[in-house]
C-alpha atoms as a PDB file:
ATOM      1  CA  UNK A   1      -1.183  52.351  19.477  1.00  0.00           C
ATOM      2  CA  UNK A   2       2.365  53.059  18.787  1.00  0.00           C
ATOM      3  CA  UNK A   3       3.722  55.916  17.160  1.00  0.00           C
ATOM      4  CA  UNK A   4       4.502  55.612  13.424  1.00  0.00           C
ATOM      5  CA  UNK A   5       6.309  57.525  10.538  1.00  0.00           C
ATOM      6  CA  UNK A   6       4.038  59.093   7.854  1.00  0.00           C
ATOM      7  CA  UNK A   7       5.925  59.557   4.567  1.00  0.00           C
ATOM      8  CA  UNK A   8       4.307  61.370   1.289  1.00  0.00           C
ATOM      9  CA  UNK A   9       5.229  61.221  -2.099  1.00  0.00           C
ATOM     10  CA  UNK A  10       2.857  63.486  -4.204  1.00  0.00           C
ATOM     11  CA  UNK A  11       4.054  61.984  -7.294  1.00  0.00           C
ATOM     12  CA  UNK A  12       4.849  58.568  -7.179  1.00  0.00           C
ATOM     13  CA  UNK A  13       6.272  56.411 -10.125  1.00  0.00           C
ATOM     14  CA  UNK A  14       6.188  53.107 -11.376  1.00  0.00           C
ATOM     15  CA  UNK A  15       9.853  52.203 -11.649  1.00  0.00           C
ATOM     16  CA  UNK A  16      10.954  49.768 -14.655  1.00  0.00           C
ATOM     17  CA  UNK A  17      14.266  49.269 -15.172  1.00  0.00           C
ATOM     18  CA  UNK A  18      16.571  46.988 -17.437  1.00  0.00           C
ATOM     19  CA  UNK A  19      19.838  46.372 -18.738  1.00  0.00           C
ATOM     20  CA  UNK A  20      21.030  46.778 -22.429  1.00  0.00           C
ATOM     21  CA  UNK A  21      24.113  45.662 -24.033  1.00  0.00           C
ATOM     22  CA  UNK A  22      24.099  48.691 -25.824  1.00  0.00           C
ATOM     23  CA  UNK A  23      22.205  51.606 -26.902  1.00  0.00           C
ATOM     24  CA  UNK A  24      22.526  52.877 -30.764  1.00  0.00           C
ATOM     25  CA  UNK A  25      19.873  55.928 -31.338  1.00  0.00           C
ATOM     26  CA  UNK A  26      17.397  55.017 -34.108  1.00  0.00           C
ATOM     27  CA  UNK A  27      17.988  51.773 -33.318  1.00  0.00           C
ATOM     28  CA  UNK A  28      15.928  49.033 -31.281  1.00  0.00           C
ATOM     29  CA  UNK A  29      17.638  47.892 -28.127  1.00  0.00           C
ATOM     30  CA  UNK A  30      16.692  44.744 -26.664  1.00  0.00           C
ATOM     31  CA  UNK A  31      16.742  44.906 -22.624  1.00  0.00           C
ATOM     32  CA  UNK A  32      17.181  42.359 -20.698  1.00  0.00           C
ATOM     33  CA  UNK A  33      16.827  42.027 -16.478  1.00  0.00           C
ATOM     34  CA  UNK A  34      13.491  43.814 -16.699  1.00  0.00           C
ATOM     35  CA  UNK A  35      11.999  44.875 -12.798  1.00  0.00           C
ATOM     36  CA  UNK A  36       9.408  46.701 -11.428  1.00  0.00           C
ATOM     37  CA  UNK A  37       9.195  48.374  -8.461  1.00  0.00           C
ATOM     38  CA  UNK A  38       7.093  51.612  -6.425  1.00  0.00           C
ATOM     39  CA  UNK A  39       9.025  54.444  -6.358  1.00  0.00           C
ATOM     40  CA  UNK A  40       9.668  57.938  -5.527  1.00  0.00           C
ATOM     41  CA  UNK A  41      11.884  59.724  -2.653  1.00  0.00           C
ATOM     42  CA  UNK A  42       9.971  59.232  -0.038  1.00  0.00           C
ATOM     43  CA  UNK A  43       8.281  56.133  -1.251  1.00  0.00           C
ATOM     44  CA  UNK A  44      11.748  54.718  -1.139  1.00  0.00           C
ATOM     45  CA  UNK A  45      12.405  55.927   2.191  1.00  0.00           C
ATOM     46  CA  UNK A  46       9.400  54.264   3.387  1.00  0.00           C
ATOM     47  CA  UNK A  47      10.323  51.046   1.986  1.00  0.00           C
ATOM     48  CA  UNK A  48      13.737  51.304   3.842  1.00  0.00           C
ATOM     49  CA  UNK A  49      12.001  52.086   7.297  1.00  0.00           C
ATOM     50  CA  UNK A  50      10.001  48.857   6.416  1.00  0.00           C
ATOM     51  CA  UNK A  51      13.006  47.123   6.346  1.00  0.00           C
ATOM     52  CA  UNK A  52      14.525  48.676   9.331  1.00  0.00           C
ATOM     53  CA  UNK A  53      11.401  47.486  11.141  1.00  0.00           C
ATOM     54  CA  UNK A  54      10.503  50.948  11.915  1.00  0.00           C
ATOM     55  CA  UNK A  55       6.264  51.347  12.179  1.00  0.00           C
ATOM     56  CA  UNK A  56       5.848  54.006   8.854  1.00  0.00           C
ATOM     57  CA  UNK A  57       2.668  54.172   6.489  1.00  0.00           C
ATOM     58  CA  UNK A  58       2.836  55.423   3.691  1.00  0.00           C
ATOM     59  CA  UNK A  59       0.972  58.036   1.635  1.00  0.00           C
ATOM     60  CA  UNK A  60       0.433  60.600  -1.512  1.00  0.00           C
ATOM     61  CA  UNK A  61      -1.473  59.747  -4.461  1.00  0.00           C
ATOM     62  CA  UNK A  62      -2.142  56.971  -6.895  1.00  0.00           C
ATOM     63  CA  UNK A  63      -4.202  56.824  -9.774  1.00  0.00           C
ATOM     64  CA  UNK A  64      -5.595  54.150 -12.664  1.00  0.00           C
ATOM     65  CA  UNK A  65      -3.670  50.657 -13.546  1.00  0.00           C
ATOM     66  CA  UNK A  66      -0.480  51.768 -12.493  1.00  0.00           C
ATOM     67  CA  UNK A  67      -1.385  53.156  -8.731  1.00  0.00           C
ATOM     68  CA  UNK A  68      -3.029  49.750  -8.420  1.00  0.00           C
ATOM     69  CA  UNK A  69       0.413  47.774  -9.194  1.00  0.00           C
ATOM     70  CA  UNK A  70       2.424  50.149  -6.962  1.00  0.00           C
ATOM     71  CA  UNK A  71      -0.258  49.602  -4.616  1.00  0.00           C
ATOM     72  CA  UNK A  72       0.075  45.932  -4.519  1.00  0.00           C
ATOM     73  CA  UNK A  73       3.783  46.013  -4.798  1.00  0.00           C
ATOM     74  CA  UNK A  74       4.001  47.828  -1.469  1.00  0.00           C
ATOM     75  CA  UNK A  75       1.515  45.474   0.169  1.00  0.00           C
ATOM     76  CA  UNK A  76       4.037  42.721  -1.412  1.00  0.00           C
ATOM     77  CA  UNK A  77       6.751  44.273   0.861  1.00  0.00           C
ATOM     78  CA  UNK A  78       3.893  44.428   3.664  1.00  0.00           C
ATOM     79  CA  UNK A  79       4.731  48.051   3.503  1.00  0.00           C
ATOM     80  CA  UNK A  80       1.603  50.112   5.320  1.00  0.00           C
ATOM     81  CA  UNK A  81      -0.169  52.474   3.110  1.00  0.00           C
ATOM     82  CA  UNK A  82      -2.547  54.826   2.519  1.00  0.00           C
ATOM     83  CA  UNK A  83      -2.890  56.685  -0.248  1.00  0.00           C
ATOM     84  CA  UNK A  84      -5.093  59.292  -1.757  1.00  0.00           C
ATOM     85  CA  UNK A  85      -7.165  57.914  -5.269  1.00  0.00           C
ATOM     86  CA  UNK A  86      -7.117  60.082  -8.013  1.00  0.00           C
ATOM     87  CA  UNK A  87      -9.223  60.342 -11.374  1.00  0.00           C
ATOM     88  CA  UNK A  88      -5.477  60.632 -13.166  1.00  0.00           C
ATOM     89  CA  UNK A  89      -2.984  58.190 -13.886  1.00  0.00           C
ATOM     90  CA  UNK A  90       0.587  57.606 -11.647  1.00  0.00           C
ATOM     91  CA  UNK A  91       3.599  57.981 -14.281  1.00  0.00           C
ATOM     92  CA  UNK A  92       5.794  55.466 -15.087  1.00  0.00           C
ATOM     93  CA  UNK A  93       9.770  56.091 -14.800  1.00  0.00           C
ATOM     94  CA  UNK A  94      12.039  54.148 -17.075  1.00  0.00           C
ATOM     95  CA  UNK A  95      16.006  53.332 -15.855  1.00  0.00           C
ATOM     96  CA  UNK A  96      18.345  51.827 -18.529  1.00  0.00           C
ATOM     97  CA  UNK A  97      21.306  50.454 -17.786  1.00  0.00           C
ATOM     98  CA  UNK A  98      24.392  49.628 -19.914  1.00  0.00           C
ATOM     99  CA  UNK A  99      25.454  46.470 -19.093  1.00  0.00           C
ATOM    100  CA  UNK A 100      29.581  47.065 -19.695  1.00  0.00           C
ATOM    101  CA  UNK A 101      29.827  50.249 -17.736  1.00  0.00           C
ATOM    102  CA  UNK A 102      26.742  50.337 -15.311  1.00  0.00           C
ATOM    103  CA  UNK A 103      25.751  54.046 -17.173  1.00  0.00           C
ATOM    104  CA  UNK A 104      22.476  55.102 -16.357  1.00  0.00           C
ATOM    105  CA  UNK A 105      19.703  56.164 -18.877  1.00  0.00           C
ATOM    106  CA  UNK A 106      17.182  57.715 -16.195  1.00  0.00           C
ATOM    107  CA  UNK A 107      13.340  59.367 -18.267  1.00  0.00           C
ATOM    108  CA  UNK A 108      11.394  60.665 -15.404  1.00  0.00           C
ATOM    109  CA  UNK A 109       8.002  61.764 -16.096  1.00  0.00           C
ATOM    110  CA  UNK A 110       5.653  64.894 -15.479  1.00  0.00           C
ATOM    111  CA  UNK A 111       3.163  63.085 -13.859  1.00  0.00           C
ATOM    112  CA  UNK A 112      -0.750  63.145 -13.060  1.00  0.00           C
ATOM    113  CA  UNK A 113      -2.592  66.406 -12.611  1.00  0.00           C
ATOM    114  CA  UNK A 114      -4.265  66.271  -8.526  1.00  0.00           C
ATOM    115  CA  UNK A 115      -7.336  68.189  -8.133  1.00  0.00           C
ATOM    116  CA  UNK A 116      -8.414  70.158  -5.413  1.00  0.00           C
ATOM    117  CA  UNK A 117     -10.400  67.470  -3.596  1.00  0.00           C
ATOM    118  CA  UNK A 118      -7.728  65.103  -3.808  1.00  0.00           C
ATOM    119  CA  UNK A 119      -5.276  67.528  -1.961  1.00  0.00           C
ATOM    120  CA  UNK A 120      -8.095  68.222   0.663  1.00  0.00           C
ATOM    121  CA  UNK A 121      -8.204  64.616   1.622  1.00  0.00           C
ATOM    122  CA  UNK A 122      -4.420  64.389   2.026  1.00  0.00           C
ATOM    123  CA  UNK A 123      -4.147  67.271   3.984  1.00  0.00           C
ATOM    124  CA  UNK A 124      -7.251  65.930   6.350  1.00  0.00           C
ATOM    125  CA  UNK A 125      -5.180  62.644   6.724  1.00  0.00           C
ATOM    126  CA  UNK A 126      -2.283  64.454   7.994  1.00  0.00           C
ATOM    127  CA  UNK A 127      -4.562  66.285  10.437  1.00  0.00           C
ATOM    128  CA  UNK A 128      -6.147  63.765  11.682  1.00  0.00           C
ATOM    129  CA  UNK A 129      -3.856  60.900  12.306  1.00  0.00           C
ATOM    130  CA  UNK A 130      -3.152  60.859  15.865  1.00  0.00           C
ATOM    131  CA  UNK A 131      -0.452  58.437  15.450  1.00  0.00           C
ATOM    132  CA  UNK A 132       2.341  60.233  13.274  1.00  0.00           C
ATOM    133  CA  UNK A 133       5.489  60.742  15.388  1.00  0.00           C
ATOM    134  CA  UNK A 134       7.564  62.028  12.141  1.00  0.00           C
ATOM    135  CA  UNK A 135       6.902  63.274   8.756  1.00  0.00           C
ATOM    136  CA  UNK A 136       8.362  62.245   5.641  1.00  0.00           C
ATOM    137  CA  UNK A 137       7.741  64.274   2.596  1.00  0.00           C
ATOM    138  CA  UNK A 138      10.250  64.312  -1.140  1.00  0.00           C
ATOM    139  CA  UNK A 139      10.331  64.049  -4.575  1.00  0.00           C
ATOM    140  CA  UNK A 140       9.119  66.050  -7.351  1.00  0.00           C
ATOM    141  CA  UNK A 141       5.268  67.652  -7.576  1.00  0.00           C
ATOM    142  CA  UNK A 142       2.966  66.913 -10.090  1.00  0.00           C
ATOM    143  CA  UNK A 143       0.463  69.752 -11.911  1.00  0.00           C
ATOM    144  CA  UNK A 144      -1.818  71.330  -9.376  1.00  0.00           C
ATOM    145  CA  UNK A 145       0.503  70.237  -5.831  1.00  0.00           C
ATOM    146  CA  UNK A 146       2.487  73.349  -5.165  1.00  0.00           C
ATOM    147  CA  UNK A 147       5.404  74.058  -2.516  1.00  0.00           C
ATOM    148  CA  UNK A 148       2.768  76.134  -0.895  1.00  0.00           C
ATOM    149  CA  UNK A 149       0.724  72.798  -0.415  1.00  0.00           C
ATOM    150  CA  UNK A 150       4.036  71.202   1.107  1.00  0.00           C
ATOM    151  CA  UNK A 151       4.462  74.135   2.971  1.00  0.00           C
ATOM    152  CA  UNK A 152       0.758  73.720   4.377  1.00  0.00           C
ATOM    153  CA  UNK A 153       0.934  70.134   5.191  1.00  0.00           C
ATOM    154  CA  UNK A 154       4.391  70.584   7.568  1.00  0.00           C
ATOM    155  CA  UNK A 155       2.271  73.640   9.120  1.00  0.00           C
ATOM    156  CA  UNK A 156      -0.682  70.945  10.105  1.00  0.00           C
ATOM    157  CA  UNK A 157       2.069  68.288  11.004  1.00  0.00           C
ATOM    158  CA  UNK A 158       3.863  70.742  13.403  1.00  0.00           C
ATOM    159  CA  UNK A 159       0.551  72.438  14.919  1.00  0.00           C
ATOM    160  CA  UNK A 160       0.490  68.855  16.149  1.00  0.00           C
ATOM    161  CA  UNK A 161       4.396  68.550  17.698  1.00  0.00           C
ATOM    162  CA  UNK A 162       5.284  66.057  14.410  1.00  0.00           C
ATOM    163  CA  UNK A 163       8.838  67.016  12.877  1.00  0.00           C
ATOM    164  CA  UNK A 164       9.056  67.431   9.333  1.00  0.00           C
ATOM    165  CA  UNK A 165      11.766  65.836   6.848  1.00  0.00           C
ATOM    166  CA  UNK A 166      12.057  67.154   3.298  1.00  0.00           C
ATOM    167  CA  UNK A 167      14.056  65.787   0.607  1.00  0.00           C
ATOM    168  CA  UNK A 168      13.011  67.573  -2.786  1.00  0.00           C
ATOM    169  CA  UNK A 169      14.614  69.326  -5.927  1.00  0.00           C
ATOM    170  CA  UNK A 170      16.490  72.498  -4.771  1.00  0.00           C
ATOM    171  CA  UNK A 171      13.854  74.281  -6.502  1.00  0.00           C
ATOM    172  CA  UNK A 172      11.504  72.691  -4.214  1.00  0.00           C
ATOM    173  CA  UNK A 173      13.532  73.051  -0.924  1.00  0.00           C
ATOM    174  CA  UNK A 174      14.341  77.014  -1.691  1.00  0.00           C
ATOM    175  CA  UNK A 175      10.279  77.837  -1.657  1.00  0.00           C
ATOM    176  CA  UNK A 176       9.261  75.352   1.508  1.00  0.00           C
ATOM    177  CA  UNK A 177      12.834  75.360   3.848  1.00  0.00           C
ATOM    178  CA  UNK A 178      10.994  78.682   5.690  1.00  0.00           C
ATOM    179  CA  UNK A 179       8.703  75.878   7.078  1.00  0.00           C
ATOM    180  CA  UNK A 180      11.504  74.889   9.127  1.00  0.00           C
ATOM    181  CA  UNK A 181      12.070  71.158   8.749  1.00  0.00           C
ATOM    182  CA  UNK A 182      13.831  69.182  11.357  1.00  0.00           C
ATOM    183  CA  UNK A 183      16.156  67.687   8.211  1.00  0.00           C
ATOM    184  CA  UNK A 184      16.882  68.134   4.330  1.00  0.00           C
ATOM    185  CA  UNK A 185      19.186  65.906   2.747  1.00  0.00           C
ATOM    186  CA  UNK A 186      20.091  67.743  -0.851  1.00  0.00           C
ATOM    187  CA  UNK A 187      22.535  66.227  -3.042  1.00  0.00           C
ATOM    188  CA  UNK A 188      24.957  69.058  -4.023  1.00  0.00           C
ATOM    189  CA  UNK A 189      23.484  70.188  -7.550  1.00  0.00           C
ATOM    190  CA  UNK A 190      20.708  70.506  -5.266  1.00  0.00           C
ATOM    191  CA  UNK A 191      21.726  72.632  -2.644  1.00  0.00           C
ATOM    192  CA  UNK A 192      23.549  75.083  -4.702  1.00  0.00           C
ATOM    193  CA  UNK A 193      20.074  75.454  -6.416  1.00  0.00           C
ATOM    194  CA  UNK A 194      18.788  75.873  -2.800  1.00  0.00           C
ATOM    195  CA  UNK A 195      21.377  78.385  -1.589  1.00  0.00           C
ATOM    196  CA  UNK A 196      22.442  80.273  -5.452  1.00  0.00           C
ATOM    197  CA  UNK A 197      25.921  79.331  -4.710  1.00  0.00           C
ATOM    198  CA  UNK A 198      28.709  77.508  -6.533  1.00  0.00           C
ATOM    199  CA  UNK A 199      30.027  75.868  -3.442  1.00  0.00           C
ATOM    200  CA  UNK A 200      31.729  72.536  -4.079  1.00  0.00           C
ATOM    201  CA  UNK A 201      33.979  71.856  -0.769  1.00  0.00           C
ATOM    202  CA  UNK A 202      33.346  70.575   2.353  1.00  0.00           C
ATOM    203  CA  UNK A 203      34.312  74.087   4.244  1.00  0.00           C
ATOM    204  CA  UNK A 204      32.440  75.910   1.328  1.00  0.00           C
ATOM    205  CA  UNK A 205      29.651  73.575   1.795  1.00  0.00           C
ATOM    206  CA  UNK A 206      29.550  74.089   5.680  1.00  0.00           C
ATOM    207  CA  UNK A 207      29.828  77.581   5.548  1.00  0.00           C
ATOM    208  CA  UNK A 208      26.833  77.981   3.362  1.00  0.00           C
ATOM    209  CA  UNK A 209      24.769  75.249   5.723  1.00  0.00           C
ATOM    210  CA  UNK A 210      25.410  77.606   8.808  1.00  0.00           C
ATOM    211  CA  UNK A 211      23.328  80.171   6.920  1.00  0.00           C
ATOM    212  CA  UNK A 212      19.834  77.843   6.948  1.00  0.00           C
ATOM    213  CA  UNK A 213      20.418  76.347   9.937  1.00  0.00           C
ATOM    214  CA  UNK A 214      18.400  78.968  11.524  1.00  0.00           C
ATOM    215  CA  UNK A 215      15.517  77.198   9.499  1.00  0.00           C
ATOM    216  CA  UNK A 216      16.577  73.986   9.491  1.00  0.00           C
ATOM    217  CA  UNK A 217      18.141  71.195  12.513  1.00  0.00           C
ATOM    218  CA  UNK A 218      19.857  69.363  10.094  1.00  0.00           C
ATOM    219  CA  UNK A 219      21.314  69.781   6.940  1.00  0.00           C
ATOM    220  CA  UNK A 220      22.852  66.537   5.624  1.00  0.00           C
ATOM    221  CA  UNK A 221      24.237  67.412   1.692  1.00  0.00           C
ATOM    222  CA  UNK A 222      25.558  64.341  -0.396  1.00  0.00           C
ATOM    223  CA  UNK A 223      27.914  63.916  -3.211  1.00  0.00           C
ATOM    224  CA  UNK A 224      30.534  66.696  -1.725  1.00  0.00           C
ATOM    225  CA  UNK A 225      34.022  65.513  -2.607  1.00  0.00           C
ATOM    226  CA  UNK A 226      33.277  61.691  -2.791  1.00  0.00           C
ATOM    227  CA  UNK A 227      31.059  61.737   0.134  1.00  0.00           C
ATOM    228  CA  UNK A 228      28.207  63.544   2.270  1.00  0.00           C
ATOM    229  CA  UNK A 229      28.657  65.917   5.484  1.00  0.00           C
ATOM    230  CA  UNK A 230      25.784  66.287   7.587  1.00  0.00           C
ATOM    231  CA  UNK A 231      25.700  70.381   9.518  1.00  0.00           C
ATOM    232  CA  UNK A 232      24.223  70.623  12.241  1.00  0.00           C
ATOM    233  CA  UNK A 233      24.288  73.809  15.040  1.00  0.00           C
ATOM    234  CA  UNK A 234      26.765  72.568  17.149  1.00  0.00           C
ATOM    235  CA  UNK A 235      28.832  70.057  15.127  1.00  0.00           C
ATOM    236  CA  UNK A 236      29.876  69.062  11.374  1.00  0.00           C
ATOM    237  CA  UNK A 237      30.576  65.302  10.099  1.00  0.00           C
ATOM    238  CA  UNK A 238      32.158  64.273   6.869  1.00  0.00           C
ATOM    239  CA  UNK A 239      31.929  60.513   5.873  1.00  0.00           C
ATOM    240  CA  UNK A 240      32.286  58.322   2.670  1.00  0.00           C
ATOM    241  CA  UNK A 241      31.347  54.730   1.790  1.00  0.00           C
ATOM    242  CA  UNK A 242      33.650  52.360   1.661  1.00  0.00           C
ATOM    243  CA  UNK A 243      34.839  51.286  -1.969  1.00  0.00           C
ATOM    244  CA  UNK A 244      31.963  49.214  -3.647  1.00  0.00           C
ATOM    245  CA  UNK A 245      31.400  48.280  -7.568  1.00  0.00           C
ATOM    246  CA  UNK A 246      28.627  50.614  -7.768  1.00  0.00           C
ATOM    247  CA  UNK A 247      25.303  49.237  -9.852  1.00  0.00           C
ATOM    248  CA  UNK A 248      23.179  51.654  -9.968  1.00  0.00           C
ATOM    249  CA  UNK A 249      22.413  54.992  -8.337  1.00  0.00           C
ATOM    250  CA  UNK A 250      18.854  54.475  -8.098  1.00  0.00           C
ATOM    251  CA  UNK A 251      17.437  55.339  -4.716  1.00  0.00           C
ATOM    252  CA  UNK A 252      20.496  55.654  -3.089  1.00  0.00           C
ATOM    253  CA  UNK A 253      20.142  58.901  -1.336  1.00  0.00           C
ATOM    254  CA  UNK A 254      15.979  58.130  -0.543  1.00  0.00           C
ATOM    255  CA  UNK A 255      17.822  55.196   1.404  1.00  0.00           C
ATOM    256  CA  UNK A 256      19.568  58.056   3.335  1.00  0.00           C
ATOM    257  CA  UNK A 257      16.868  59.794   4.107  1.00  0.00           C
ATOM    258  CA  UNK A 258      15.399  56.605   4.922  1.00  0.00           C
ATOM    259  CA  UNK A 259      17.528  55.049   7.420  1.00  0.00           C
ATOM    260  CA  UNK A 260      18.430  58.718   9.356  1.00  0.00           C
ATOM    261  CA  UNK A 261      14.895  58.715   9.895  1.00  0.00           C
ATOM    262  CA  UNK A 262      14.828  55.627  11.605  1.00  0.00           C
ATOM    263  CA  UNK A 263      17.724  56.928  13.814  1.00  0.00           C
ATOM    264  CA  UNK A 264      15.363  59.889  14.589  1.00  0.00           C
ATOM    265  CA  UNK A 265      12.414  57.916  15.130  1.00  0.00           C
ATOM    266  CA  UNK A 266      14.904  56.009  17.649  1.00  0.00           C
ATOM    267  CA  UNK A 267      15.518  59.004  19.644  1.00  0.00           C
ATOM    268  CA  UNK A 268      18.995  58.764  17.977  1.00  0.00           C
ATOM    269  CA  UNK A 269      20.048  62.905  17.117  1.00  0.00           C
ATOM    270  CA  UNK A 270      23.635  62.026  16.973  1.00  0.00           C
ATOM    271  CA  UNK A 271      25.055  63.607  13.857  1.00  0.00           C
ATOM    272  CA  UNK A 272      27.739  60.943  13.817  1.00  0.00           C
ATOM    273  CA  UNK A 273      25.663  58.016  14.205  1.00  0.00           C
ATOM    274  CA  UNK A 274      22.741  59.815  11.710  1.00  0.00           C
ATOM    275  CA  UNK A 275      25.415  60.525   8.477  1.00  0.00           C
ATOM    276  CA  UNK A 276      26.911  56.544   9.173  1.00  0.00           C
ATOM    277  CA  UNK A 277      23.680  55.053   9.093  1.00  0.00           C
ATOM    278  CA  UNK A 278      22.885  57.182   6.255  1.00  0.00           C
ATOM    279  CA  UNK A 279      25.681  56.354   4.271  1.00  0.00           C
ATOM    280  CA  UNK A 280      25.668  52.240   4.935  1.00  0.00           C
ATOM    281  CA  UNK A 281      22.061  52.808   3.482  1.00  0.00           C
ATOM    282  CA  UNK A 282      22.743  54.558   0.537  1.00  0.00           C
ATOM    283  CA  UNK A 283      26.163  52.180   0.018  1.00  0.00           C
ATOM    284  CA  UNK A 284      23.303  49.222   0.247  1.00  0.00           C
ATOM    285  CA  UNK A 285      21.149  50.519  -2.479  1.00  0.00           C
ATOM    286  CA  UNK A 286      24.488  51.234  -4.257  1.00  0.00           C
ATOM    287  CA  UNK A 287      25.203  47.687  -4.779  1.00  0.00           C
ATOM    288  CA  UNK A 288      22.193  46.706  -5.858  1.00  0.00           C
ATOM    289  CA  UNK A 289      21.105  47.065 -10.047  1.00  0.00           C
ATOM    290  CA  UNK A 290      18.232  48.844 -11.176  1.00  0.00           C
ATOM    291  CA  UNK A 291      15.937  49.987  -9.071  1.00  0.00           C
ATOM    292  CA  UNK A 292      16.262  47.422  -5.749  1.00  0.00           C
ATOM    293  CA  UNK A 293      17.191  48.686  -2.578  1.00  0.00           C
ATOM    294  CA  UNK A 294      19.682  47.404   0.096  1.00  0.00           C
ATOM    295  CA  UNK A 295      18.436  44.553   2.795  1.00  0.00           C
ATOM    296  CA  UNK A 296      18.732  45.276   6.948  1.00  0.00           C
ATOM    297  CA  UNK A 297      21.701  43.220   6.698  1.00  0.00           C
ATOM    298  CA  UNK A 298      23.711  44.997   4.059  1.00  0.00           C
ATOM    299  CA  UNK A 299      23.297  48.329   6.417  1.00  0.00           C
ATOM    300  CA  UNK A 300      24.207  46.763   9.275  1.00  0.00           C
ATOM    301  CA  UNK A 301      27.616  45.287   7.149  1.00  0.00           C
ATOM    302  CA  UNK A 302      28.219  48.519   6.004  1.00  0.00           C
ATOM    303  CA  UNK A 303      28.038  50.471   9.267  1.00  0.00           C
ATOM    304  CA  UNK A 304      30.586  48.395  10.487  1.00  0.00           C
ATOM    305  CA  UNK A 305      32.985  50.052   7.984  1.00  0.00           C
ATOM    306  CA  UNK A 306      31.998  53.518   7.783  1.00  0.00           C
ATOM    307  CA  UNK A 307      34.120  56.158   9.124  1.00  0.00           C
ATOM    308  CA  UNK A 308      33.087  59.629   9.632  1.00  0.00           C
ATOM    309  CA  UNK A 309      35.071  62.305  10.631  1.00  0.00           C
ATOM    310  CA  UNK A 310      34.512  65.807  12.309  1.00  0.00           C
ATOM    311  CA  UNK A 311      34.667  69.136  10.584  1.00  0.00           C
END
């Protein structure tokens, strides 16, 4: 059987979003445009993959009426998937959008609690599916998932020769990057969270990626000066999307994460061709309002005008 990506979100989210013409506090605002869709980072990967046509399945946990609508809006997308039942419920995340400026009114929310048993059959699915070639793992943790339970899952994955690809809060990232993941794609809030710095260049940026590369392959950082560099041991990139009307920000940097993966998965470890793919995905998802993600095509269109530069 061929080899396939594995991506887990521990906390997925049912994501509705709209479009307002306005929002007045104390006041009721109609919205208009309403969609639904199955999110989380590495949900949202997955669902790129999908549309890549790279084989990926994927996983985490789902609970009560709204795991069963994510659930059958991933089969809609004949996305693969497996996921863990739980006795809790999956949140809901609402997205608002102003409709003159394109602003953003983002609520995400705690989350289920997972129980013991629930992480023990996760982890057993990661241990014994023989058919992982990669490992996808982001987003927040609900109550009762820790880092160290991250941390133990890439230990079973690479006890079995699978790479691991993490793209979590800085929080997150600073208590599970000793794992050594093959990539971690931080925005750059994030990885000054990761790293205690301040840094806010591309050199600065750089500089302070040379430090985990020890732990990490690849360390691709987004929104540094208009764009993203991707650091790796031997080489630095710096690229930026081309100029779009941007509709929402939704997504766009699980559709990174998403489409570098399917580089990797590829055999593809160029850094150049891994931060242009990256960034036609996320300038794809860009385009898009609310909470849809960019089409095969769109990436492809955008590749063609992406120029990336070395450090």
């Amino acid at each position: 059987m061929k080899k396939t990506v594995c991506t887990i979100t521990p906390n997925p989210a049912l994501d509705l979003s709209g479009t307002v013409r306005n929002i007045k506090p104390n006041e009721k605002c109609y919205v208009f445009d309403e969609q639904r869709a199955p999110g989380g980072n590495s949900i949202n990967s997955a669902r790129i993959l999908n549309r890549l046509n790279i084989p990926v399945i994927a996983s985490g946990f789902l609970g009560g009426s709204t795991g069963d609508e994510i659930h059958s809006l991933l089969d809609r997308e004949k996305l693969r998937n497996h996921f863990i039942h739980i006795s809790d419920s999956t949140r809901i995340n609402v997205t608002v959008s102003n409709q003159h400026d394109h602003k953003q009114t983002r609520l995400s929310f705690p989350g289920p609690t997972i129980r013991r048993d629930e992480k023990q059959q996760l982890f057993e699915l990661v241990s014994k599916n023989v058919n992982i070639s990669l490992l996808v793992m982001g987003g927040s943790l609900p109550k009762g998932f820790t880092p160290k339970d991250l941390l133990h899952i890439m230990r079973l994955a690479q006890s079995r020769g699978i790479e691991v690809i993490i793209d979590s809060p800085g929080e997150i990232l600073a208590q599970v990057v000793s794992g050594k993941p093959l990539l971690i794609k931080p925005n750059l809030e994030e990885f000054q969270t990761l790293t205690k710095s301040r840094v806010t260049t591309i050199s600065s940026v750089i500089k302070k990626a040379k430090e985990k590369l020890p732990m990490v392959s690849l360390v691709c950082v987004s929104s540094v000066e208009g764009g993203a560099v991707l650091i790796t041991p031997e080489s630095s990139f710096f690229g930026k999307i081309p100029r779009i009307k941007i509709r929402s920000t939704v997504g766009a940097g699980d559709s990174m994460v998403g489409a570098m993966v399917a580089q990797l998965y590829q055999g593809n470890t160029s850094a150049e061709e891994l931060l242009k793919w990256g960034l036609a995905a996320a300038a794809a998802t860009l385009s898009h309002p609310g909470t849809s993600l960019g089409r095969a095509s769109e990436m492809q269109h955008f590749y063609e005008l992406i120029h990336v530069e070395r450090q």
